[in-house]
N, C-alpha and C. Protein backbone atom coordinates (compact mmCIF):
# COMPACT_ATOMS: atom_id res chain seq x y z
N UNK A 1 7.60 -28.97 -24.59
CA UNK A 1 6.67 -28.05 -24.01
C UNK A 1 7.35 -26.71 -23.79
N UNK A 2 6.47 -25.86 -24.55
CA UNK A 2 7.38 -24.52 -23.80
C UNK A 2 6.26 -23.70 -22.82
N UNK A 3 7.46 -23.58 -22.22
CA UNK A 3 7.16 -22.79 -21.13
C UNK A 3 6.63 -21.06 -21.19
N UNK A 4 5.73 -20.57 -20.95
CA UNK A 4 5.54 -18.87 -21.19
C UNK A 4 5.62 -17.67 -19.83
N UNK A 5 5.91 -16.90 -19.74
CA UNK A 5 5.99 -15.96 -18.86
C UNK A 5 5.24 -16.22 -17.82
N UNK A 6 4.04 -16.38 -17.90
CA UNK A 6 3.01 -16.59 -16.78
C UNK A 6 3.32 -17.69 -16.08
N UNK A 7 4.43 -18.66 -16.73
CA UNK A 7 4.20 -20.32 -16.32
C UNK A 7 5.83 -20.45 -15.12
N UNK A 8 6.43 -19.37 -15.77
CA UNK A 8 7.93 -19.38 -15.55
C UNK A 8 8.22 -19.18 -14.23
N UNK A 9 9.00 -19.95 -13.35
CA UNK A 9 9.10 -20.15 -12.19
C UNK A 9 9.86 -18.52 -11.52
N UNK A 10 9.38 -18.30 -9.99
CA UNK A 10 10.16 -16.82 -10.18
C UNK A 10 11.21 -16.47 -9.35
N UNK A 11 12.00 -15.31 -10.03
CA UNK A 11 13.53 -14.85 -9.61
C UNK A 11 13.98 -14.64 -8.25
N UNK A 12 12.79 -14.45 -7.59
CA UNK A 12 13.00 -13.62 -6.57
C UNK A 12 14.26 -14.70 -5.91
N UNK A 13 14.01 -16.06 -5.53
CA UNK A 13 14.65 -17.03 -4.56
C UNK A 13 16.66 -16.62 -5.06
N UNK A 14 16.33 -16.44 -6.74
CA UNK A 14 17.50 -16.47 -7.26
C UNK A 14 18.77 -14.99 -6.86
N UNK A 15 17.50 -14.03 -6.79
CA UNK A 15 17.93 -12.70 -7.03
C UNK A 15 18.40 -12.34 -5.16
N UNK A 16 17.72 -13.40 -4.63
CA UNK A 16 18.27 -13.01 -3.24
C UNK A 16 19.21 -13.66 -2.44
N UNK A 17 19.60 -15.02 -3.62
CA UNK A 17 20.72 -15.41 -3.26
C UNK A 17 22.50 -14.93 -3.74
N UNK A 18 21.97 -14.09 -5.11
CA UNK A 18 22.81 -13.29 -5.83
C UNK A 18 23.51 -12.38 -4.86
N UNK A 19 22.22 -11.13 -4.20
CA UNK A 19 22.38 -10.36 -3.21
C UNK A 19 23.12 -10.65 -1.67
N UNK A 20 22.72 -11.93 -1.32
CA UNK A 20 23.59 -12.45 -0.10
C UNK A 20 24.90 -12.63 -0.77
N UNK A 21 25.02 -13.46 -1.90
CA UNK A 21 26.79 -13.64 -2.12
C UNK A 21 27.24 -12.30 -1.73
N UNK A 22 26.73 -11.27 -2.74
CA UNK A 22 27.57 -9.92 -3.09
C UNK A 22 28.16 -9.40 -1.99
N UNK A 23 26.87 -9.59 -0.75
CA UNK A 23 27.55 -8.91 0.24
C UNK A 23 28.55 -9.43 0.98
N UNK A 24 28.20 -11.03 1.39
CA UNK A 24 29.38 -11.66 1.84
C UNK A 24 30.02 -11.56 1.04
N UNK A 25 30.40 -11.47 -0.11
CA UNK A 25 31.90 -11.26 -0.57
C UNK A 25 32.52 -10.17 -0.70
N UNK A 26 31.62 -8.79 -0.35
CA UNK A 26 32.17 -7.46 -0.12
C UNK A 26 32.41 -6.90 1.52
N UNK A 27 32.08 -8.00 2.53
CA UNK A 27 32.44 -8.37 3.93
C UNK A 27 31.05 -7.27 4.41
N UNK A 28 30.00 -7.80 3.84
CA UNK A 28 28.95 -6.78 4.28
C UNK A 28 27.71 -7.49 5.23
N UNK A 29 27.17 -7.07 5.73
CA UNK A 29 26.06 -7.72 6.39
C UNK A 29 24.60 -7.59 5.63
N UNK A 30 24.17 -9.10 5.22
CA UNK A 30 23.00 -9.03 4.54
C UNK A 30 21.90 -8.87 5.34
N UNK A 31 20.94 -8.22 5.61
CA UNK A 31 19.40 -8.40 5.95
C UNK A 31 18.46 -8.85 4.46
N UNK A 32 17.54 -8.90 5.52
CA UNK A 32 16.36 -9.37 5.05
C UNK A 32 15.43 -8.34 6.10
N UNK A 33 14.51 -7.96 5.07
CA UNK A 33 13.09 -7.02 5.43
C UNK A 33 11.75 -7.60 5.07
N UNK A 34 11.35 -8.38 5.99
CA UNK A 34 9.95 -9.15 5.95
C UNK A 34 8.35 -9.12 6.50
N UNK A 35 8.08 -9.14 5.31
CA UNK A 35 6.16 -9.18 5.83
C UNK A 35 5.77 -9.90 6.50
N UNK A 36 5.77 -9.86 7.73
CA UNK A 36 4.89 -10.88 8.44
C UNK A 36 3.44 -11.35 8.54
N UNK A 37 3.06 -12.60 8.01
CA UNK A 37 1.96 -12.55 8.51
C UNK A 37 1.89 -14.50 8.76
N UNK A 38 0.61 -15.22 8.86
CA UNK A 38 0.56 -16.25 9.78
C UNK A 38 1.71 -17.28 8.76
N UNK A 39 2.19 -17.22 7.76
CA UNK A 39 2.94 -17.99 7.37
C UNK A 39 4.66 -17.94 7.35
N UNK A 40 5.07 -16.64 8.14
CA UNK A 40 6.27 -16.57 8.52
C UNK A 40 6.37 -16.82 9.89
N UNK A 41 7.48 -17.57 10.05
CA UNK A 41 8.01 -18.31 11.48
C UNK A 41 9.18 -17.27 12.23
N UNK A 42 8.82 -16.77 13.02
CA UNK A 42 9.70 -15.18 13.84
C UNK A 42 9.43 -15.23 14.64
N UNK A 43 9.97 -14.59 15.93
CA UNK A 43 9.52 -14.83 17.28
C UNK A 43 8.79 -13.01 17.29
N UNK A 44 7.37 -13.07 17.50
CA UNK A 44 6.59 -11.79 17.37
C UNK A 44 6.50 -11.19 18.04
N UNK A 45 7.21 -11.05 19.11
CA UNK A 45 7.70 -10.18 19.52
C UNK A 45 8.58 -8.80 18.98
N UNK A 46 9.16 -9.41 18.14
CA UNK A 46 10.48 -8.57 17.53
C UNK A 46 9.90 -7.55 16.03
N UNK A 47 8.39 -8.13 15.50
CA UNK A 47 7.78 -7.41 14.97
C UNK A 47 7.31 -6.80 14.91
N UNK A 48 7.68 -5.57 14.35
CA UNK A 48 7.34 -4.22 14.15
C UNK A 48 6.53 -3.31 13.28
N UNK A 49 4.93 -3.24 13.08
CA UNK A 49 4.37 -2.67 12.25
C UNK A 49 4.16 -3.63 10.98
N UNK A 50 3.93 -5.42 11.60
CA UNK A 50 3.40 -6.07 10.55
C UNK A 50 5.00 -6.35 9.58
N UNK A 51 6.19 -5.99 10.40
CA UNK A 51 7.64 -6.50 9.42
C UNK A 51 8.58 -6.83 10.72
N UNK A 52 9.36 -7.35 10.01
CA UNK A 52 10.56 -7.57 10.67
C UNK A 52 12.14 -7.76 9.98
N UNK A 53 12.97 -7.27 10.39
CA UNK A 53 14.24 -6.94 9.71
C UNK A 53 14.76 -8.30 10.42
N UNK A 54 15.65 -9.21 9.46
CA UNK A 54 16.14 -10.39 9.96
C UNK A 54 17.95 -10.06 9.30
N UNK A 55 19.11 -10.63 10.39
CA UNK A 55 20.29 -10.38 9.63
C UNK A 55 20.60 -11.80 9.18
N UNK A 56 20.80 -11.98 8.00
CA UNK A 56 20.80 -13.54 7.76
C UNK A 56 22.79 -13.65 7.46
N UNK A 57 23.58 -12.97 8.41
CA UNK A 57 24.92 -12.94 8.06
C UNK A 57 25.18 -14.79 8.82
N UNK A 58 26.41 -15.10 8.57
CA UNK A 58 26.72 -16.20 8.41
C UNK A 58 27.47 -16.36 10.20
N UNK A 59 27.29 -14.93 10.89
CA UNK A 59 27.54 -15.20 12.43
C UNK A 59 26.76 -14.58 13.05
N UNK A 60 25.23 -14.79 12.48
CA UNK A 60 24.03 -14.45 13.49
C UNK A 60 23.51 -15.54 13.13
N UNK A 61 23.74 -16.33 12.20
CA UNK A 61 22.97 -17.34 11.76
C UNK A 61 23.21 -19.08 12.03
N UNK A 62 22.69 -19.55 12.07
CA UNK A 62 23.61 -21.56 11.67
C UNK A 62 22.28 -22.04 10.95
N UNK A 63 23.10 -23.01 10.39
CA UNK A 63 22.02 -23.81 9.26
C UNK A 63 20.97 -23.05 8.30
N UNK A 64 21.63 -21.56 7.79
CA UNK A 64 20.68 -21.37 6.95
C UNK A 64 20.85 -21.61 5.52
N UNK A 65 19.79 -21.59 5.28
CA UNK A 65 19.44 -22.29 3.58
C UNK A 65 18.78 -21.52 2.73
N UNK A 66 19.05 -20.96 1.77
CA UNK A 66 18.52 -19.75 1.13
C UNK A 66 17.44 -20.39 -0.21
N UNK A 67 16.57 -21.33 0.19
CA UNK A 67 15.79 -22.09 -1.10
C UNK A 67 15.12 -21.18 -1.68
N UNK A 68 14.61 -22.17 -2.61
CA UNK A 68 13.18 -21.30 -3.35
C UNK A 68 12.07 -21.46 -3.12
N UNK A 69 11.29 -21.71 -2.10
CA UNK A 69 10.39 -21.82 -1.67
C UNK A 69 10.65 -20.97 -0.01
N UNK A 70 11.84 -20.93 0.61
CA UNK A 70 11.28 -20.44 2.07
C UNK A 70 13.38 -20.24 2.38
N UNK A 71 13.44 -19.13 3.37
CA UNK A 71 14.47 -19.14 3.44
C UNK A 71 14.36 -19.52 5.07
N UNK A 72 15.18 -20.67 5.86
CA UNK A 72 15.21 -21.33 6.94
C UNK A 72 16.88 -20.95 7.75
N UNK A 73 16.52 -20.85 8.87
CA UNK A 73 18.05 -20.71 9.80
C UNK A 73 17.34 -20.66 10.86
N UNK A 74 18.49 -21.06 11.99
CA UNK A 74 18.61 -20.86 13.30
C UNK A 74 19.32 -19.94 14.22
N UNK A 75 18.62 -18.40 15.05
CA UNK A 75 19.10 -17.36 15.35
C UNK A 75 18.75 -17.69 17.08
N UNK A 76 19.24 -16.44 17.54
CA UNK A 76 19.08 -16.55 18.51
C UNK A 76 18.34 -14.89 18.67
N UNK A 77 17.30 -14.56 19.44
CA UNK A 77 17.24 -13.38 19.96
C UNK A 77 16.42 -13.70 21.62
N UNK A 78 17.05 -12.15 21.95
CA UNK A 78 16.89 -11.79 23.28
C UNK A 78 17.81 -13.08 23.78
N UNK A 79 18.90 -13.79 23.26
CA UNK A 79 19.21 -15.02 24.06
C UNK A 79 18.70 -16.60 23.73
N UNK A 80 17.57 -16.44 23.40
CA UNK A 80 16.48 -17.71 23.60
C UNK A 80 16.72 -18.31 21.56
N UNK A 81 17.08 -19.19 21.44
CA UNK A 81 17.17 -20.03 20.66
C UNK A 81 15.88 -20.15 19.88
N UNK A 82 16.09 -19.84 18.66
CA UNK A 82 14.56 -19.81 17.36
C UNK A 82 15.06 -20.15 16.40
N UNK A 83 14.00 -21.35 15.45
CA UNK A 83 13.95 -21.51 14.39
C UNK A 83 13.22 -20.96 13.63
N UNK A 84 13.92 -20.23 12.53
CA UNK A 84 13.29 -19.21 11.57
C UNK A 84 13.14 -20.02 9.97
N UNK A 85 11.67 -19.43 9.80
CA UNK A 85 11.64 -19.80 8.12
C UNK A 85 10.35 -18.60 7.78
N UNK A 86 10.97 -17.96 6.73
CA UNK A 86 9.94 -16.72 5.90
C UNK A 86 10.07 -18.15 4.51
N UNK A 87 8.73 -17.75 3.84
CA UNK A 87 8.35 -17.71 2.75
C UNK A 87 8.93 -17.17 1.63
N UNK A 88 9.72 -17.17 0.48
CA UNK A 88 10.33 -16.45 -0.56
C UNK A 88 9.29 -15.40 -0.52
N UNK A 89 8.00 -15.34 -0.58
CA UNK A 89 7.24 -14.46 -1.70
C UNK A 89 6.89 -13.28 -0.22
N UNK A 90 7.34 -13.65 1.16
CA UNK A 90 7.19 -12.72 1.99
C UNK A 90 8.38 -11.54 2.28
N UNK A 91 9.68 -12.01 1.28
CA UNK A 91 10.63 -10.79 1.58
C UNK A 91 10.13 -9.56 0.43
N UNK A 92 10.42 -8.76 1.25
CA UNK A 92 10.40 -7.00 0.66
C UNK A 92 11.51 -6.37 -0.06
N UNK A 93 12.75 -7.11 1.27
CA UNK A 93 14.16 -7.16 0.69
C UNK A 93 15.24 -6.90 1.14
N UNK A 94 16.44 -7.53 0.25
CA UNK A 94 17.70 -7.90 1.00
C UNK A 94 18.48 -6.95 0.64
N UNK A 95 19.40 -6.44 1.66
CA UNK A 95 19.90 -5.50 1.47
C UNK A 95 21.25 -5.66 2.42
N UNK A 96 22.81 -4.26 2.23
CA UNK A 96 23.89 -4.58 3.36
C UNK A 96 23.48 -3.44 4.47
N UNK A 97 23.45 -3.92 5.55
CA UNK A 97 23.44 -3.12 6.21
C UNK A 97 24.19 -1.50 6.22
N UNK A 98 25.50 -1.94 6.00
CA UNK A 98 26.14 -0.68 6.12
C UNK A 98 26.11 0.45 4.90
N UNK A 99 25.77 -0.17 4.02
CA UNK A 99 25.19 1.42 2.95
C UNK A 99 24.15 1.09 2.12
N UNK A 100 22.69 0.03 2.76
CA UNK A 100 21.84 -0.21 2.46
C UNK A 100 21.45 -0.21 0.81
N UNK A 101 22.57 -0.51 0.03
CA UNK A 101 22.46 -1.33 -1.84
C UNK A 101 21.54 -2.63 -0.91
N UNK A 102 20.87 -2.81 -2.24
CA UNK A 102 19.99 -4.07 -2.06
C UNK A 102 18.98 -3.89 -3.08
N UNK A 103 18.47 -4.70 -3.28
CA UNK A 103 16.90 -5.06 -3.57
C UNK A 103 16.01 -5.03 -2.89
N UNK A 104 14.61 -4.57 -3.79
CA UNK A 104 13.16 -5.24 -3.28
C UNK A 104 12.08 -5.46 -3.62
N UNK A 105 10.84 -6.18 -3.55
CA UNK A 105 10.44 -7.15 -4.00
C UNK A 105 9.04 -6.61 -3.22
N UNK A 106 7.93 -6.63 -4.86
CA UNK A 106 7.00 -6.44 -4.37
C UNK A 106 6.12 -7.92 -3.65
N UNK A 107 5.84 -7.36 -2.28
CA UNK A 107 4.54 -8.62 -1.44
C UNK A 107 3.56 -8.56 -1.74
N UNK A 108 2.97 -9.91 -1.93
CA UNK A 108 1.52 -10.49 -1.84
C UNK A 108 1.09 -11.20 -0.85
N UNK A 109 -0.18 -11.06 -0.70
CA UNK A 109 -0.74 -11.81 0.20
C UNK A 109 -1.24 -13.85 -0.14
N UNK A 110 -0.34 -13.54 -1.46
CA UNK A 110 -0.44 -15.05 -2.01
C UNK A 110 1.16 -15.64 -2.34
N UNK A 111 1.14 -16.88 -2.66
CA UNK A 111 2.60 -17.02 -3.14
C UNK A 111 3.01 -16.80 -4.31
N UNK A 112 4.03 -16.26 -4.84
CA UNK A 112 4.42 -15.66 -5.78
C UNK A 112 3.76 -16.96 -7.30
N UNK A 113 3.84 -18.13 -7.22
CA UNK A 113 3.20 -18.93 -8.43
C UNK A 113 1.58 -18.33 -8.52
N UNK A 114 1.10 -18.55 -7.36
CA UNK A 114 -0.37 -18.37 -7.75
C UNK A 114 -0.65 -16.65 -8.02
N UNK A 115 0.41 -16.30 -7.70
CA UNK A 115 0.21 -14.42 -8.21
C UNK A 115 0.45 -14.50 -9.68
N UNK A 116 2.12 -14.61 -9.87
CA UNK A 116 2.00 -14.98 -11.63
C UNK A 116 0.97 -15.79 -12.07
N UNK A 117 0.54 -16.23 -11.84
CA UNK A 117 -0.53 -17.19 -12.51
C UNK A 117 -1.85 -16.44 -13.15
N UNK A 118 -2.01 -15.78 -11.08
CA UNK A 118 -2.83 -14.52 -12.01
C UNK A 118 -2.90 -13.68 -12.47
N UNK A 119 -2.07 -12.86 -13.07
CA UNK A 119 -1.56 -11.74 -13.36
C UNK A 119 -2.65 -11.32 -14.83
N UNK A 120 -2.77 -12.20 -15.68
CA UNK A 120 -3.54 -11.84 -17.00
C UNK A 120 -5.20 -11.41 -15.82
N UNK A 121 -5.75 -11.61 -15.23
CA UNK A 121 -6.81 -10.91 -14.19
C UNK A 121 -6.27 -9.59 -14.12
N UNK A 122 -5.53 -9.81 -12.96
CA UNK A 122 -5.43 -8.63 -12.57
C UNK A 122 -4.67 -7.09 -13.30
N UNK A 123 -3.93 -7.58 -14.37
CA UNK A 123 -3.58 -6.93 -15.01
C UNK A 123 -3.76 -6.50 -16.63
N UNK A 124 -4.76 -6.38 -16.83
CA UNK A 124 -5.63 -6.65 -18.35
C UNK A 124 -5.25 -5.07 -19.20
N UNK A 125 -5.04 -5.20 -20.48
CA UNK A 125 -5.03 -4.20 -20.89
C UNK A 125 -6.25 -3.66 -21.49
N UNK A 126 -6.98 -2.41 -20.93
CA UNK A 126 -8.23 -2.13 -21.08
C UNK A 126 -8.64 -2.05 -22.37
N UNK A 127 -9.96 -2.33 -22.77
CA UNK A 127 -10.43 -2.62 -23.73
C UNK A 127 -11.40 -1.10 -24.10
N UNK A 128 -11.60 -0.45 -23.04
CA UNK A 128 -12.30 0.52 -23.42
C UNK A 128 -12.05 1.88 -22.22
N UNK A 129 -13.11 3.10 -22.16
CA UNK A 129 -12.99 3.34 -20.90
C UNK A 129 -12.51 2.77 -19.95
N UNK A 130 -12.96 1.36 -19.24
CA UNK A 130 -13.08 0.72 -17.84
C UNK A 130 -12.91 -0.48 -18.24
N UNK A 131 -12.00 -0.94 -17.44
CA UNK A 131 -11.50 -2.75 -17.92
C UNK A 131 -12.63 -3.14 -16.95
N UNK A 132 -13.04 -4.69 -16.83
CA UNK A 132 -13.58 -4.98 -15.94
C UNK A 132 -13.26 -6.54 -16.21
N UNK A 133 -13.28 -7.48 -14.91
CA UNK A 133 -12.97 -9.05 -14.89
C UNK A 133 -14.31 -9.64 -15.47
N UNK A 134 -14.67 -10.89 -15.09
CA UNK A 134 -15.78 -11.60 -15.49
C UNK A 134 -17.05 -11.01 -14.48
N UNK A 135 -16.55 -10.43 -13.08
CA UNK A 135 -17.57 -10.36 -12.43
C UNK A 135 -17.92 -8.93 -12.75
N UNK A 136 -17.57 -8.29 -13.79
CA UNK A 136 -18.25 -6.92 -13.97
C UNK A 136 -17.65 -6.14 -12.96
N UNK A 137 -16.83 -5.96 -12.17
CA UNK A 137 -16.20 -5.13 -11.26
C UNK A 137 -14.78 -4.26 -12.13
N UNK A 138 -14.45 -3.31 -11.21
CA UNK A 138 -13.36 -2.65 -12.22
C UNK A 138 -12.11 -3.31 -11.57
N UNK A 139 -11.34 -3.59 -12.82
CA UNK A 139 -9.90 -4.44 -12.47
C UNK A 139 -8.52 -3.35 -11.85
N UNK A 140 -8.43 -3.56 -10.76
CA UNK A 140 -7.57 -2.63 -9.92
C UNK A 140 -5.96 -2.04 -10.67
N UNK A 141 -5.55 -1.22 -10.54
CA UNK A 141 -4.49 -1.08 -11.58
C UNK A 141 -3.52 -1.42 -11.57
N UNK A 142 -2.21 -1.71 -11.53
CA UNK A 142 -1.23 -2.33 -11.19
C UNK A 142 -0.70 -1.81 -9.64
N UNK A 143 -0.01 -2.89 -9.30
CA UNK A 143 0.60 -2.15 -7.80
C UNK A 143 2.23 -0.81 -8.34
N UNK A 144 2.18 0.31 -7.68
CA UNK A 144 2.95 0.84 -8.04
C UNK A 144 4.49 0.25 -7.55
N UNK A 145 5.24 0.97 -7.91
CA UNK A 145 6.94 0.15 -7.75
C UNK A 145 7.31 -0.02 -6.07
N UNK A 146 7.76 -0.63 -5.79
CA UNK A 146 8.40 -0.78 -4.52
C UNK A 146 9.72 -0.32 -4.37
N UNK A 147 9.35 0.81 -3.36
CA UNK A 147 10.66 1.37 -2.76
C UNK A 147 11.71 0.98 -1.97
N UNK A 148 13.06 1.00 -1.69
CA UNK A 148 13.92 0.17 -0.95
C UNK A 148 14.13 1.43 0.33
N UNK A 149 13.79 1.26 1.61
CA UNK A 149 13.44 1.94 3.08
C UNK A 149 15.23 1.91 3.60
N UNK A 150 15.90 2.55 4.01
CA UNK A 150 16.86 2.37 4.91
C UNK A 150 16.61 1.76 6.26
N UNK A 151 16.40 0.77 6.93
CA UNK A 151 15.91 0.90 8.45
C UNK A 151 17.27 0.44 8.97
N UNK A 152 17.02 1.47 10.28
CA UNK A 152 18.12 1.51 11.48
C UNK A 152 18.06 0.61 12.06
């Protein structure tokens, strides 16, 4: 069976575990810059404008696990003991704190399979004037690139 672009499982889980090595091995502090919404686990308080900056360094953190499906650890803020888990397809992106190199990663409001999946929808190459889906509506244009933010 082969596998095709649309089917192909995605980088992001890979590309942000690449990014954590680099920095721990350049003695840097990795964040994470995340979309919050009801499927990320954060104490909401600490969210800011619908995101939250998480440091996933290896002495703010215990037991974290950088999968492909959800990245999980145990932090502490304000003191009080939390278990954290974001969604892969909810980071924006990982980056070192101290001269902010990193990646980032455009968000959906879906998980990254069922986005690739749909992508031939939402992204059609027009056939005339005006693309349009099955329901006769006009097919929105691509999302533009995602920028990488410095936050303090």
């Amino acid at each position: 069976m082969v596998m095709n672009a649309l089917e192909s499982p995605s980088t992001r889980p890979y590309l942000i575990r690449a990014m954590y090595e680099w920095c721990t091995d350049h003695s840097f502090t990795p964040y994470v810059a995340v979309k919050v919404d009801a499927s990320v686990q954060v104490p909401r308080e600490f969210v800011q404008g619908g995101e939250i900056v998480l440091n996933i360094s290896f002495d703010a953190t215990s037991s974290l696990q950088l999968g492909n499906e959800f990245i999980e650890f145990k932090a502490r803020f304000g003191g009080k003991p939390c278990d954290i888990m974001v969604p892969i397809h909810r980071v924006m992106a990982i980056y070192a704190r101290e001269n902010g190199q990193g990646m980032s990663f455009p968000v959906t409001d879906v998980p990254m399979s069922t986005t690739v999946l749909g992508m031939d929808k939402l992204h059609k190459v027009p056939d005339g004037p005006e693309s349009t889906d099955e329901s006769n509506k006009p097919v929105p244009p691509p999302p533009s690139r995602p920028t990488l933010t410095r936050i303090k």
